[in-house]
Protein backbone atom coordinates (compact mmCIF):
# COMPACT_ATOMS: atom_id res chain seq x y z
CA UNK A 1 43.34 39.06 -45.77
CA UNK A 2 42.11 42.43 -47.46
CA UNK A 3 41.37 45.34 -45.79
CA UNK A 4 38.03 46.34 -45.14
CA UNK A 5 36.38 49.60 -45.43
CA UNK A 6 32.56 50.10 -44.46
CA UNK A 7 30.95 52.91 -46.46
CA UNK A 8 27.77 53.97 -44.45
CA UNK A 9 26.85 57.46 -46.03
CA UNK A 10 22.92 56.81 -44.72
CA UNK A 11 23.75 58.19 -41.62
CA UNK A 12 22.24 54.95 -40.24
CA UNK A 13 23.97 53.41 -37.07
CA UNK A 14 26.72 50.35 -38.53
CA UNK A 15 24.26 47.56 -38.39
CA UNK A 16 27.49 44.97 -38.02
CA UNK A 17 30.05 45.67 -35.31
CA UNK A 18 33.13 45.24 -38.15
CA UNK A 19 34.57 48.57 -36.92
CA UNK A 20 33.80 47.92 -33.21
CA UNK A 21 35.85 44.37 -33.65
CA UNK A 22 38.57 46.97 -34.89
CA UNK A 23 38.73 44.85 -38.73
CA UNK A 24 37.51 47.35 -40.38
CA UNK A 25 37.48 51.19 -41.02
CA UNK A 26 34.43 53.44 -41.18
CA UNK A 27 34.28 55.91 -43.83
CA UNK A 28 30.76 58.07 -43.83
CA UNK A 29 31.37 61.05 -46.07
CA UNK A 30 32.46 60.13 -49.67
CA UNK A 31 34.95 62.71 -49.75
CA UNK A 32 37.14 60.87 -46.98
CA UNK A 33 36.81 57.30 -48.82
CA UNK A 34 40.75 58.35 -50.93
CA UNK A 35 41.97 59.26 -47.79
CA UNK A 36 40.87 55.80 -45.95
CA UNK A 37 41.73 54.05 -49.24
CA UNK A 38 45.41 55.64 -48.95
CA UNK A 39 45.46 55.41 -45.30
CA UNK A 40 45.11 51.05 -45.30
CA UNK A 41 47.47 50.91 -48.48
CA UNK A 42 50.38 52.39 -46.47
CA UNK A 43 49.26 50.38 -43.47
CA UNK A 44 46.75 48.28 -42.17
CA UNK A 45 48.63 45.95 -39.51
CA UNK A 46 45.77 47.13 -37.16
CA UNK A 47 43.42 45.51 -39.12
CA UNK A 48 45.19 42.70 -40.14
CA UNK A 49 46.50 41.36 -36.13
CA UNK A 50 41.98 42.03 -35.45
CA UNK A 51 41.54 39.72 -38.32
CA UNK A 52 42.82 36.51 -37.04
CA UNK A 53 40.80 36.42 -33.81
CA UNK A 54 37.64 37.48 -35.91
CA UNK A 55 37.52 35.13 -37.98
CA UNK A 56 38.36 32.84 -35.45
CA UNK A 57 35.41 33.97 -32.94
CA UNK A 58 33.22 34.51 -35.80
CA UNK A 59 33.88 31.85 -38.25
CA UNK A 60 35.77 29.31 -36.63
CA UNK A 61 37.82 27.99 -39.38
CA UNK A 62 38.22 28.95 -42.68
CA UNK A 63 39.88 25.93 -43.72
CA UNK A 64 37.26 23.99 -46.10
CA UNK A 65 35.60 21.44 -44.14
CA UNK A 66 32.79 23.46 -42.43
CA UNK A 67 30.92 20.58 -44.29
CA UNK A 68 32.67 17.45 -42.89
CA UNK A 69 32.37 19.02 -39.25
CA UNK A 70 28.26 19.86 -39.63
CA UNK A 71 28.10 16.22 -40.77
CA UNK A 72 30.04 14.84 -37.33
CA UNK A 73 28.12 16.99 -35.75
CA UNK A 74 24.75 15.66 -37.18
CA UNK A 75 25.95 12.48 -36.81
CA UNK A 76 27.10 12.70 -32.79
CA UNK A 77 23.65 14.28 -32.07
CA UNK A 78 22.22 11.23 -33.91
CA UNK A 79 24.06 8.82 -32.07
CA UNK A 80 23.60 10.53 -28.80
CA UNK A 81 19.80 10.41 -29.53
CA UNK A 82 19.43 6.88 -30.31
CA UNK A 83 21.02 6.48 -26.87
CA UNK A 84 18.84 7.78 -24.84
């Protein structure tokens, strides 16, 4: 729940689509990093409604049991295998 700001002063296309999903802000020349900086302190509801579906499409959950859900997982492909 932080804002994020992607610093690409390479010049370099973004080689993640953060900015594209509109959850984070782009900054390529150091000298507009303060005003970005200042720019999410004052506000960066924007960001912050993207966030929730992103992590959502991206992540699924972010609730701690990624690890109980690989292991039903593992364990339904199991079963489903000794079944056929």
């Amino acid at each position: 729940n932080k804002p994020l700001i992607i610093l690409n002063l390479s010049g370099d296309p973004d080689p993640v689509d953060y900015v594209d999903q509109g959850v984070a802000v782009v900054v390529y020349d150091a000298d507009d990093l303060k005003n970005a900086i200042l720019s999410l302190l004052n506000d960066d509801s924007m960001l912050a409604k993207n966030r929730k579906r992103f992590i959502e499409r991206n992540l699924y959950a972010v609730d701690g049991r990624a690890t109980e859900r690989v292991i039903q997982c593992v364990k339904s492909m199991i079963k489903r295998k000794t079944h056929e």
